[in-house]
N, C-alpha and C. Protein backbone atom coordinates (compact mmCIF):
# COMPACT_ATOMS: atom_id res chain seq x y z
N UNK A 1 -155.34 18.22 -95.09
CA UNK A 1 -154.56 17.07 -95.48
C UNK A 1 -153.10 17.50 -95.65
N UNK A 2 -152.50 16.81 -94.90
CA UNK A 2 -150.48 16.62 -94.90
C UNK A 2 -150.31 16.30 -96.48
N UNK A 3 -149.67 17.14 -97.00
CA UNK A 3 -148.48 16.49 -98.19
C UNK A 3 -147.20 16.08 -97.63
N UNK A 4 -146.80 14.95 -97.75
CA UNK A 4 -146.06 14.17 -96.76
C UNK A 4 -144.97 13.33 -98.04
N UNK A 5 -143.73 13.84 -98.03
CA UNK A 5 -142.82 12.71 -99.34
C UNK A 5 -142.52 11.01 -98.74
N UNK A 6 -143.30 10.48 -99.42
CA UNK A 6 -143.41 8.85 -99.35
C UNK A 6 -141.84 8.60 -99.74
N UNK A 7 -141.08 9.34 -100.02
CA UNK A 7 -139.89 8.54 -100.71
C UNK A 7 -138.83 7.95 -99.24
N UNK A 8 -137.68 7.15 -99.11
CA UNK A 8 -136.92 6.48 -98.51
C UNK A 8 -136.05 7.71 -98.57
N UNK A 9 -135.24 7.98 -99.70
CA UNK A 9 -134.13 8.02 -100.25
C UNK A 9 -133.50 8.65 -101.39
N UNK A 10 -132.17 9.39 -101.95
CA UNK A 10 -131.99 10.07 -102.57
C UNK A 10 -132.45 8.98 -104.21
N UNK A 11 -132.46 7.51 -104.19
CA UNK A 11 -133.02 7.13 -105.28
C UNK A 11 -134.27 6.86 -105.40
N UNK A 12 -135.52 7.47 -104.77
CA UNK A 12 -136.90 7.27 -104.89
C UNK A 12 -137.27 5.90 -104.61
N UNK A 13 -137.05 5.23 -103.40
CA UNK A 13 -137.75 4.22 -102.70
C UNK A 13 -138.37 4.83 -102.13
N UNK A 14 -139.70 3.98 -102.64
CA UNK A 14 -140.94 4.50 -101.41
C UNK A 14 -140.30 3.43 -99.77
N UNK A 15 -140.58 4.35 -98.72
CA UNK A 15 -141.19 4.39 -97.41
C UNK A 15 -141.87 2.62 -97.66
N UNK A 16 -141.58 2.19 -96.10
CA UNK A 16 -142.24 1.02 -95.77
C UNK A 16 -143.97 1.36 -95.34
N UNK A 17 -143.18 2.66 -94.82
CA UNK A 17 -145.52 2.55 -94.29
C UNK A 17 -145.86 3.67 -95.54
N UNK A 18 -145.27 3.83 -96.73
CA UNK A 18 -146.34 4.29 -97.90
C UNK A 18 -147.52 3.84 -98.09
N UNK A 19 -148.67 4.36 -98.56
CA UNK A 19 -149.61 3.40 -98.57
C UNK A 19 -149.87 3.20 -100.23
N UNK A 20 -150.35 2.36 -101.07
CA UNK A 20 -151.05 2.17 -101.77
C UNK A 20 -151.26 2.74 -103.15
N UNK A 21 -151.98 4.72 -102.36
CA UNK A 21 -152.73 5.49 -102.93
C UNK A 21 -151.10 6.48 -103.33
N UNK A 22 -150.66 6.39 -102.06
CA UNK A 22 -149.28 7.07 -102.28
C UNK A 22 -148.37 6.46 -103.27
N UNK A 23 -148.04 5.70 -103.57
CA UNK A 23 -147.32 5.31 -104.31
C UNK A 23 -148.01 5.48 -105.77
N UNK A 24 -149.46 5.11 -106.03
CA UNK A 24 -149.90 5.00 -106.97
C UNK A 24 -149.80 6.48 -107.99
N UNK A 25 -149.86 7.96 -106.44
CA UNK A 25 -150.26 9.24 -107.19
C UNK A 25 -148.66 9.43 -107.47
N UNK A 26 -148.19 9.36 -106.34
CA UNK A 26 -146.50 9.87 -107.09
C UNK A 26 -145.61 9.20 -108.12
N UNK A 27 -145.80 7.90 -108.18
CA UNK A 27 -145.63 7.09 -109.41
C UNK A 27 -146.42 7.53 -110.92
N UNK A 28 -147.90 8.45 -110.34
CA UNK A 28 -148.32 9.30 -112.15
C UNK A 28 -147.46 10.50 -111.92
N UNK A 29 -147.24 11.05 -110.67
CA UNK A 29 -146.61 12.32 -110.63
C UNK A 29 -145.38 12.41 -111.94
N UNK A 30 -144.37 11.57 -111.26
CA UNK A 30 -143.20 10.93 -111.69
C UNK A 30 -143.26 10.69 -112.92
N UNK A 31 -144.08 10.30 -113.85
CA UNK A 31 -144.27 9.47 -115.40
C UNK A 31 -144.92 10.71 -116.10
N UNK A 32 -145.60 11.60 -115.55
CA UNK A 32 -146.42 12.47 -116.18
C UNK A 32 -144.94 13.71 -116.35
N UNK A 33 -144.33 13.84 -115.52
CA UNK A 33 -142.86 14.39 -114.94
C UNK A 33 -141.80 14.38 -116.22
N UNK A 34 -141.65 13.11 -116.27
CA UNK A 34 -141.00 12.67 -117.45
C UNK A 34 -140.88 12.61 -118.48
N UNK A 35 -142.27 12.42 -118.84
CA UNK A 35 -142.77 12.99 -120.24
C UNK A 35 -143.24 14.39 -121.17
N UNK A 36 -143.53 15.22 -119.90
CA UNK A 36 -143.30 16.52 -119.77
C UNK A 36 -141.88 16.65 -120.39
N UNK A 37 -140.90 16.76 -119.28
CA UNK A 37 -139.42 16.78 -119.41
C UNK A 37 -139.06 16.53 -121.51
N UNK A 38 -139.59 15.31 -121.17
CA UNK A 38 -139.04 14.68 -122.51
C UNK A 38 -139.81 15.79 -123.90
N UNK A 39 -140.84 15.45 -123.53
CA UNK A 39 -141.44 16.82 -124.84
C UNK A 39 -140.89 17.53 -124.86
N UNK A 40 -140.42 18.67 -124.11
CA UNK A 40 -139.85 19.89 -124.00
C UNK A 40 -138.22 19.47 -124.64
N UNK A 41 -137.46 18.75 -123.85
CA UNK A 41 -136.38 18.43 -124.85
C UNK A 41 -136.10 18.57 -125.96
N UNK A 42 -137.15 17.45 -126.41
CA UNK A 42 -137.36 17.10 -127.92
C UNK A 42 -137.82 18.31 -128.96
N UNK A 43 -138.46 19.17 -128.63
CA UNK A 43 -138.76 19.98 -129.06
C UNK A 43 -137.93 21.01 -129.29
N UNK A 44 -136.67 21.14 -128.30
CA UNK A 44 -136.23 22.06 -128.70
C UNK A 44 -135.12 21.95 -129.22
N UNK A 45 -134.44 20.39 -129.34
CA UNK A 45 -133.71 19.78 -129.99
C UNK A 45 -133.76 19.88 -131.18
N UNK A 46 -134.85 19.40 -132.14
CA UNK A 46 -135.26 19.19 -133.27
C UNK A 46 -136.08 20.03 -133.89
């Protein structure tokens, strides 16, 4: 199986022929990403 970047663009538009499943995993990728990010911040902020 291809790992293949569904994105358009330097602002994360998905691709017209993305499918579905693609959007669905890189959209948890992305949120799981973020919140990661954000813990770690916070943590070492405070």
């Amino acid at each position: 199986m291809k790992i293949r970047n569904p994105f358009k663009d330097y602002l994360c538009r998905f691709k017209d022929d993305a499918t579905k499943t693609e959007k669905t995993v890189w959209t948890l990728v992305l949120i799981y990403f973020g919140y990661a990010l954000g813990h770690v911040l916070v943590y070492y902020i405070f």
